[in-house]
Protein backbone atom coordinates (compact mmCIF):
# COMPACT_ATOMS: atom_id res chain seq x y z
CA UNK A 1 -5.71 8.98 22.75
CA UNK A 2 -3.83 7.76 19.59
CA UNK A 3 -2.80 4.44 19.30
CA UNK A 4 0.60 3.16 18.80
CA UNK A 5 0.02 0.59 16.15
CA UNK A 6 -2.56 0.87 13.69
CA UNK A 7 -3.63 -2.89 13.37
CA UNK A 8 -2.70 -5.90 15.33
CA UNK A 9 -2.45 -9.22 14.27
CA UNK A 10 -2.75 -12.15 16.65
CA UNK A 11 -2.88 -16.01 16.23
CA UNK A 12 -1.85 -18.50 13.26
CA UNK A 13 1.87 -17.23 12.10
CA UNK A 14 3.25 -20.46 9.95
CA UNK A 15 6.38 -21.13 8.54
CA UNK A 16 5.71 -22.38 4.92
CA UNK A 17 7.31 -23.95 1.95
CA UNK A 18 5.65 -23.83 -1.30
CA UNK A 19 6.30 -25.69 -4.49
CA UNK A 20 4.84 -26.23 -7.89
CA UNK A 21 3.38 -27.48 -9.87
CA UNK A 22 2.54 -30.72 -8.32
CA UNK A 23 0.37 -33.38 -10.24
CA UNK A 24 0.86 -35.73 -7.48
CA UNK A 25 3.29 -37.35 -4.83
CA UNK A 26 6.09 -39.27 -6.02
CA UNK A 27 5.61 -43.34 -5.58
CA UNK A 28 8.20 -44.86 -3.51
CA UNK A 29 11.71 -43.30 -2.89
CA UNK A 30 11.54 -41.26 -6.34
CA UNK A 31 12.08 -37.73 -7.14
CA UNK A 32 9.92 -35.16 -9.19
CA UNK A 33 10.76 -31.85 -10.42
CA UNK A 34 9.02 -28.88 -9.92
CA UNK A 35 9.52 -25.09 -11.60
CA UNK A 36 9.64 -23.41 -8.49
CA UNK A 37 9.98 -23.53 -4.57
CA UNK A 38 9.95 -21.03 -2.02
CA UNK A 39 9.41 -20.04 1.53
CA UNK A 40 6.50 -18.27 3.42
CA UNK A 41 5.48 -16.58 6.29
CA UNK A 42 1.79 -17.37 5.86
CA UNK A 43 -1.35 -18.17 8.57
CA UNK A 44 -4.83 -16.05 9.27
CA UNK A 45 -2.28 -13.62 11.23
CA UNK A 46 0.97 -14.47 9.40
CA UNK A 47 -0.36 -13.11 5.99
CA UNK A 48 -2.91 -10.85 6.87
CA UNK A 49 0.12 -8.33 9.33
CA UNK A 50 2.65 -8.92 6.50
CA UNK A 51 -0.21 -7.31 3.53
CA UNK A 52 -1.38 -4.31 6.16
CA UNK A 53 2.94 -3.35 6.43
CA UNK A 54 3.10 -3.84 2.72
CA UNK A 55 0.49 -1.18 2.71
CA UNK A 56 1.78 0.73 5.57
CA UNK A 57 0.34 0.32 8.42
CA UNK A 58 1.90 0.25 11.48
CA UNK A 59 1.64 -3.43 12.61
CA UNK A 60 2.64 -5.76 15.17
CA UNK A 61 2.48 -9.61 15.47
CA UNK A 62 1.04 -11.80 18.44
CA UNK A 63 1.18 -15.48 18.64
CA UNK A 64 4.14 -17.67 19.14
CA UNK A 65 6.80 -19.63 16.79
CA UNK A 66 8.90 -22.39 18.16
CA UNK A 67 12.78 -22.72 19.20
CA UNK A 68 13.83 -23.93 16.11
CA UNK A 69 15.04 -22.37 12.94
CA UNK A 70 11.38 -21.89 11.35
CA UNK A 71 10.87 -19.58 14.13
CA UNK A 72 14.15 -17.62 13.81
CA UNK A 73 13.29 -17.28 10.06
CA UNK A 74 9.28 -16.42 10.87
CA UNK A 75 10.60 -13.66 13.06
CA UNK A 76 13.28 -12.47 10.59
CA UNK A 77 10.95 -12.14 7.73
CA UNK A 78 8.23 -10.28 9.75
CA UNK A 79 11.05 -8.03 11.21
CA UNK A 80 11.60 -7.63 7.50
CA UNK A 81 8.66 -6.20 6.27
CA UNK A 82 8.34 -4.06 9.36
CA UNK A 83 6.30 -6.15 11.22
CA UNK A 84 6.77 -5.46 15.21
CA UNK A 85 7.44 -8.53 17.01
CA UNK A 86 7.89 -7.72 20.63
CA UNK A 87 5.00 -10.10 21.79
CA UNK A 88 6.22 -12.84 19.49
CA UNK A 89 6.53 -15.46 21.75
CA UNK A 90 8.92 -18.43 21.80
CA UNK A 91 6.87 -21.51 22.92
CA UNK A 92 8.73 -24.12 25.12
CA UNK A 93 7.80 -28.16 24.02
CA UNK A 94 6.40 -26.59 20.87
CA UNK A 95 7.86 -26.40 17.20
CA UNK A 96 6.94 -23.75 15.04
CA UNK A 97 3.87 -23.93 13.25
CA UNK A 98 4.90 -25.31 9.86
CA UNK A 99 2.96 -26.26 6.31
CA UNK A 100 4.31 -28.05 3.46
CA UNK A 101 2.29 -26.86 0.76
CA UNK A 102 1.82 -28.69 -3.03
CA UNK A 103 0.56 -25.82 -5.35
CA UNK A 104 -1.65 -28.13 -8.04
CA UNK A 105 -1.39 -26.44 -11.88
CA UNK A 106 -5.00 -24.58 -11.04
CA UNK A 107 -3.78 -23.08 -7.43
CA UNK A 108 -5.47 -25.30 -5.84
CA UNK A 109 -2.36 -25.93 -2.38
CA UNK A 110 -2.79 -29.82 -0.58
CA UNK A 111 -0.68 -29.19 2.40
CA UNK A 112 0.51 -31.37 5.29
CA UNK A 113 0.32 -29.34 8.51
CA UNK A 114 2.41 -29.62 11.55
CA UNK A 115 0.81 -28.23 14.20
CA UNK A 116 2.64 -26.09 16.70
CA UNK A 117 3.64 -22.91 18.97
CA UNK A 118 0.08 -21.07 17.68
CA UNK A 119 -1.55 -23.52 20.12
CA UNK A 120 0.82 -22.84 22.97
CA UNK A 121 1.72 -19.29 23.19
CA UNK A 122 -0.64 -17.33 25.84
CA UNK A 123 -1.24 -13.30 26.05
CA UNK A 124 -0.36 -12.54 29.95
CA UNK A 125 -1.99 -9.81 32.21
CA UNK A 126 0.82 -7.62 31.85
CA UNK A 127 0.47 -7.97 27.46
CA UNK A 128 -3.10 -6.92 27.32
CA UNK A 129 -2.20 -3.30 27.65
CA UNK A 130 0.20 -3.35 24.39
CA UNK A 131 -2.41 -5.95 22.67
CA UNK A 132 -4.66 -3.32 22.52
CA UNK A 133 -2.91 -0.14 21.90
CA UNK A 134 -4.14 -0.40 18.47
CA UNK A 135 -6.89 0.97 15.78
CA UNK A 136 -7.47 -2.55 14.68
CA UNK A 137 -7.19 -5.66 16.52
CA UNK A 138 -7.56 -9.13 13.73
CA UNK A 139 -8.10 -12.31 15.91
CA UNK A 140 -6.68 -14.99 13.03
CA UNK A 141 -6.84 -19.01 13.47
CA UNK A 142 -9.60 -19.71 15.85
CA UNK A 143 -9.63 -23.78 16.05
CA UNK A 144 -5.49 -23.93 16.07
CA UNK A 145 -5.10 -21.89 19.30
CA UNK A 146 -5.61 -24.19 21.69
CA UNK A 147 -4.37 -22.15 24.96
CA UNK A 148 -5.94 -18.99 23.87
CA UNK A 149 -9.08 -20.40 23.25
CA UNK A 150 -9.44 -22.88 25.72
CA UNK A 151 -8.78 -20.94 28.67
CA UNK A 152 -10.87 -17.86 27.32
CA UNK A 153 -7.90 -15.54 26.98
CA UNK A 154 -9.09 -14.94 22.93
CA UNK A 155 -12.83 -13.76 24.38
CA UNK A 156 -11.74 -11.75 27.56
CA UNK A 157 -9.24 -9.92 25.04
CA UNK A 158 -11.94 -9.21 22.47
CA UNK A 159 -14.32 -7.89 24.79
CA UNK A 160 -11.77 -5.80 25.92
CA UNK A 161 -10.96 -4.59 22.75
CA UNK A 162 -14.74 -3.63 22.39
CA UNK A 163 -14.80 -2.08 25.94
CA UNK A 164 -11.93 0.03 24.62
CA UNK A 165 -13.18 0.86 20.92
CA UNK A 166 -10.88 -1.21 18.73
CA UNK A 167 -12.14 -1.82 16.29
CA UNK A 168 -11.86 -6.18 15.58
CA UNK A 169 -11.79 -8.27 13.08
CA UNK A 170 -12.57 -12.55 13.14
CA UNK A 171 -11.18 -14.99 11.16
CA UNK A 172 -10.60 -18.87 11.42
CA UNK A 173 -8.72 -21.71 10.29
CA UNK A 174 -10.45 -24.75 8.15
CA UNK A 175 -13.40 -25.15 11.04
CA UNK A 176 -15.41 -27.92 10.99
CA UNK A 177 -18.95 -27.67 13.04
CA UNK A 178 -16.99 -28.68 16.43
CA UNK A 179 -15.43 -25.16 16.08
CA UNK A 180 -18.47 -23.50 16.40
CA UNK A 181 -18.68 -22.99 20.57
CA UNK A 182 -15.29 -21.58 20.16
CA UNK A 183 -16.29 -19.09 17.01
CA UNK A 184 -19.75 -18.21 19.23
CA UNK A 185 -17.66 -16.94 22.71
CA UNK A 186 -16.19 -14.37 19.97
CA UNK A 187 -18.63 -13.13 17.98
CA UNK A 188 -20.48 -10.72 20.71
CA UNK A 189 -17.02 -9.06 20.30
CA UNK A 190 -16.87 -8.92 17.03
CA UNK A 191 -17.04 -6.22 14.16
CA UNK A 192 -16.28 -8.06 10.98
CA UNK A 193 -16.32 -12.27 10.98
CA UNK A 194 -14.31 -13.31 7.36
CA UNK A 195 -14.62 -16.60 6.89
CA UNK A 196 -14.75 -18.45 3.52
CA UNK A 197 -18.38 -19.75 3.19
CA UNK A 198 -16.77 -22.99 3.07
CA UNK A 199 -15.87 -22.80 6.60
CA UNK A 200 -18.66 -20.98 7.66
CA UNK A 201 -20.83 -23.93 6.25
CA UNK A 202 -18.71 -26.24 8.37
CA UNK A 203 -19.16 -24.38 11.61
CA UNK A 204 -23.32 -23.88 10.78
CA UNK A 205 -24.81 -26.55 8.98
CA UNK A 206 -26.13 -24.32 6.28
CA UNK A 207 -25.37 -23.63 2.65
CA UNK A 208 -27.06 -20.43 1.25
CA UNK A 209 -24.86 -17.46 1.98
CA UNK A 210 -27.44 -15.36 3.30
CA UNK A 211 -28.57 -17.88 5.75
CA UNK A 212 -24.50 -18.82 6.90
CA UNK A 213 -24.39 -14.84 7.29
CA UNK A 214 -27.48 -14.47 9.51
CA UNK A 215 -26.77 -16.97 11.42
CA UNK A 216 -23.81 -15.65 12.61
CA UNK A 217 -25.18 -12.40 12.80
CA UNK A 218 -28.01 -13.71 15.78
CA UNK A 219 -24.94 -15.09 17.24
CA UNK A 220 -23.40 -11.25 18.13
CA UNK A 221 -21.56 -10.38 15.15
CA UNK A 222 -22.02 -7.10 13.54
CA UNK A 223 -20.94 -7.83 9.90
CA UNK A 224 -20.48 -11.20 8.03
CA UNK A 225 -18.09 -10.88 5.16
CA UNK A 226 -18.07 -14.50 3.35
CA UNK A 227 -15.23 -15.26 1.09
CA UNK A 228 -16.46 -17.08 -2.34
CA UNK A 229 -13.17 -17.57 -4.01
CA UNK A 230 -13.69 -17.22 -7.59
CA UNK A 231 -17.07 -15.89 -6.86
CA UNK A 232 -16.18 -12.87 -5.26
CA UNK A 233 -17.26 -11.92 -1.60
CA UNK A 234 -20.56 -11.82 0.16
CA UNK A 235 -20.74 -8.59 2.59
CA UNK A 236 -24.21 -8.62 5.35
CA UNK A 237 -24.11 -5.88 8.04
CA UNK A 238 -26.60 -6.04 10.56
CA UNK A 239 -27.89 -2.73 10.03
CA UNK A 240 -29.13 -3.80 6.84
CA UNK A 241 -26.17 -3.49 4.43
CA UNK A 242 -25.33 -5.96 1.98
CA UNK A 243 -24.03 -6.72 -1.47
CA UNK A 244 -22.13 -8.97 -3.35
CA UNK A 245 -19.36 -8.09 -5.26
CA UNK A 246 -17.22 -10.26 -8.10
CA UNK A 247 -13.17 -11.00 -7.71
CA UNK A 248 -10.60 -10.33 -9.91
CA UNK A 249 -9.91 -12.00 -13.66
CA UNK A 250 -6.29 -12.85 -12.82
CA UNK A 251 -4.32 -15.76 -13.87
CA UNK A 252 -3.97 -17.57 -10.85
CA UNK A 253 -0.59 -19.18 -9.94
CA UNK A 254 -1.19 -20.52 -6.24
CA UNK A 255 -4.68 -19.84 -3.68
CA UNK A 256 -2.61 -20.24 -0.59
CA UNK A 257 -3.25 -17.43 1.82
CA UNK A 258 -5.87 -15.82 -0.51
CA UNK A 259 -8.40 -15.27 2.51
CA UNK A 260 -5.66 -14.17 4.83
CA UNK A 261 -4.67 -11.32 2.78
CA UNK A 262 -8.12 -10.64 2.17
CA UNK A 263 -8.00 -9.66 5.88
CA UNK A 264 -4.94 -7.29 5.71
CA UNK A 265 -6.57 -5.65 2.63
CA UNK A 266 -9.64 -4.93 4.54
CA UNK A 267 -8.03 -3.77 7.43
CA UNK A 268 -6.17 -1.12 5.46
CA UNK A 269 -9.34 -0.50 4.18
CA UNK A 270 -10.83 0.24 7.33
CA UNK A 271 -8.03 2.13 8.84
CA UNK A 272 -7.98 4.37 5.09
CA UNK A 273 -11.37 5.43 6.08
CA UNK A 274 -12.84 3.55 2.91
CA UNK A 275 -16.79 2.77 1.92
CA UNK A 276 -17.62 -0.93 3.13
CA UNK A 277 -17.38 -1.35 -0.58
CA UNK A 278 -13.83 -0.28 -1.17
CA UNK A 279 -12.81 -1.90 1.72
CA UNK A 280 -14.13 -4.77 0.16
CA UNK A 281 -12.53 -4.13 -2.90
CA UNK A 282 -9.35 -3.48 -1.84
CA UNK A 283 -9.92 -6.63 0.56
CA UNK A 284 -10.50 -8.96 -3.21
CA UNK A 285 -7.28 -6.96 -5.14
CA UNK A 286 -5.04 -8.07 -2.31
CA UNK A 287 -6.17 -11.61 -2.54
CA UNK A 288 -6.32 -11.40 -5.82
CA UNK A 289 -2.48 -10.29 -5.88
CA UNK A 290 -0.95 -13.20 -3.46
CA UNK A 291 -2.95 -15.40 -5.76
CA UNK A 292 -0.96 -14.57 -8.71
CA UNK A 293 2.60 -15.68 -7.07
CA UNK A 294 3.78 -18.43 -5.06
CA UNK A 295 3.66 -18.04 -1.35
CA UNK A 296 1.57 -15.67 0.87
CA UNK A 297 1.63 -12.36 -0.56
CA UNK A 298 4.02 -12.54 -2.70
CA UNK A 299 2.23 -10.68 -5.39
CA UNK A 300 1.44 -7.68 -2.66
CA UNK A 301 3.96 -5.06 -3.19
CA UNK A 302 2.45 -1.76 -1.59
CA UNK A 303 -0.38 0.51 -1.27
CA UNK A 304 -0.16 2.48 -4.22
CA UNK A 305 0.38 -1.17 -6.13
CA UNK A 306 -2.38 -2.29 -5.20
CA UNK A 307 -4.85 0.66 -6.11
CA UNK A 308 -2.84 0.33 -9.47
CA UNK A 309 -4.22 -3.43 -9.76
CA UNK A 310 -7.95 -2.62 -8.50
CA UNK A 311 -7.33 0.63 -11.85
CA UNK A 312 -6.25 -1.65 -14.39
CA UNK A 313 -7.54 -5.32 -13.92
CA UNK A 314 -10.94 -6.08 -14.85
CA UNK A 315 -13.56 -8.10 -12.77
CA UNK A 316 -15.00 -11.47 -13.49
């Protein structure tokens, strides 16, 4: 039976504004400039639906936004770019999730957080059904979704999803090693866990990359893909595949959402039918895109764009 949507997206959706450059925070009551400012829909879910649409998939967003006018504009934008919202929930006693973000002159992005509706909105008995009528289910922002998590709704979905064969993708937000119980309920569930190795060195302990991947691979999941920024990515399957591969030489404007839209550009990878290599690739050129504009992929455009950047730009 064919699916309705061909990925799913659920978790951290954040409202964000973005400025640069920023050497540091004005002393006092005073007033810097900056050369530009702008407005995101960003988050391990936010980014990663928005960069599978641009591609075009057919997506649809789960988590929750607040009663406020961050949410109205969250659920504009991902209207905007074709992003389904129907289970886009608004979250009573909760603001929207919301990130101030100050791009440095490198792309390195300080931000002051406001945490929000992606710890209160909750996937009901009667929402499982359209959860899962999908090719690809991406669980984004384990350690900010508090309800989900804490009642076991995120690991009774996922094993659905498995039950069903959906195919699911794990990612999480800045974990630290008390993050770790939640991360290890998932990964039985899980086909591909993306973290950055600097979060997945938070949640083990470890340092080497092929150590922080089997680790998690004896905890249930069947492929480790570590993010290593300028590095490039670290892939370990369990069946024995495994490679490295280098990013992008791009002039980088702003990092913020990098890894996110890493995960949209795999998942169009995976629903393209690609080698784990080119779905790796593709993964790196869409990070390697929203890196070179300000705001969560805002260097993205579309599919064909972004085969055009993997032709053309040349690899560290």
């Amino acid at each position: 039976m064919t699916a309705t949507f061909d990925y799913t997206a659920m978790g951290f959706i954040t409202f964000d504004a973005l400025c640069r450059p920023v050497m540091q925070i004005p002393p006092k009551g005073d007033t810097y400039f900056v050369e530009e400012l702008t407005l995101a829909v960003s988050g391990a879910a936010g980014s990663a639906v928005i960069v599978a649409a641009k591609h075009g998939l057919k997506t649809q967003a789960v988590g929750g936004v607040g009663q406020d006018d961050m949410g109205d504009w969250v659920l504009m934008k991902l209207n905007q770019f074709g992003v389904d919202t129907h289970l886009m929930q608004r979250c009573a006693d909760f603001s929207t999730s919301s990130s101030l973000v100050t791009t440095r002159p490198d792309g390195q992005r300080p931000a002051l957080h406001k945490r929000g509706a992606t710890d209160g909105f909750f996937v009901s008995d009667a929402e499982i059904d359209r959860v899962l009528d999908t090719k690809i289910l991406h669980v984004g922002g384990v350690g900010l979704m508090n309800r989900m998590d804490d009642t076991g709704r995120t690991a009774e979905i996922m094993a659905e999803a498995r039950r069903r064969g959906v195919i699911t993708t794990l990612d999480v937000f800045a974990s630290t090693a008390a993050d770790l119980p939640k991360v290890e309920r998932l990964l039985p569930y899980t086909d591909y866990f993306m973290p950055s190795e600097e979060e997945a060195r938070a949640i083990s302990g470890l340092h080497e990359n092929h150590d922080l991947a089997h680790f998690l691979l004896e905890r249930g999941a069947e492929c480790v893909i570590l993010t290593l920024g300028a590095q490039g990515a670290f892939y370990c399957h369990k069946d024995g595949t495994q490679f490295t591969t280098p990013s992008f030489q791009i002039a980088v404007k702003c990092t913020c959402g990098c890894g996110d839209c890493f995960n949209g550009g795999f998942a169009t990878g995976l629903h393209l039918g690609l080698t784990p290599q080119e779905c790796v690739e593709l993964a790196q050129a869409s990070s390697a895109q929203n890196a070179t504009g300000l705001g969560s992929q805002a260097g993205v455009r579309d599919l064909a764009h972004t085969m055009q950047f993997i032709a053309s730009t040349p690899l560290r």
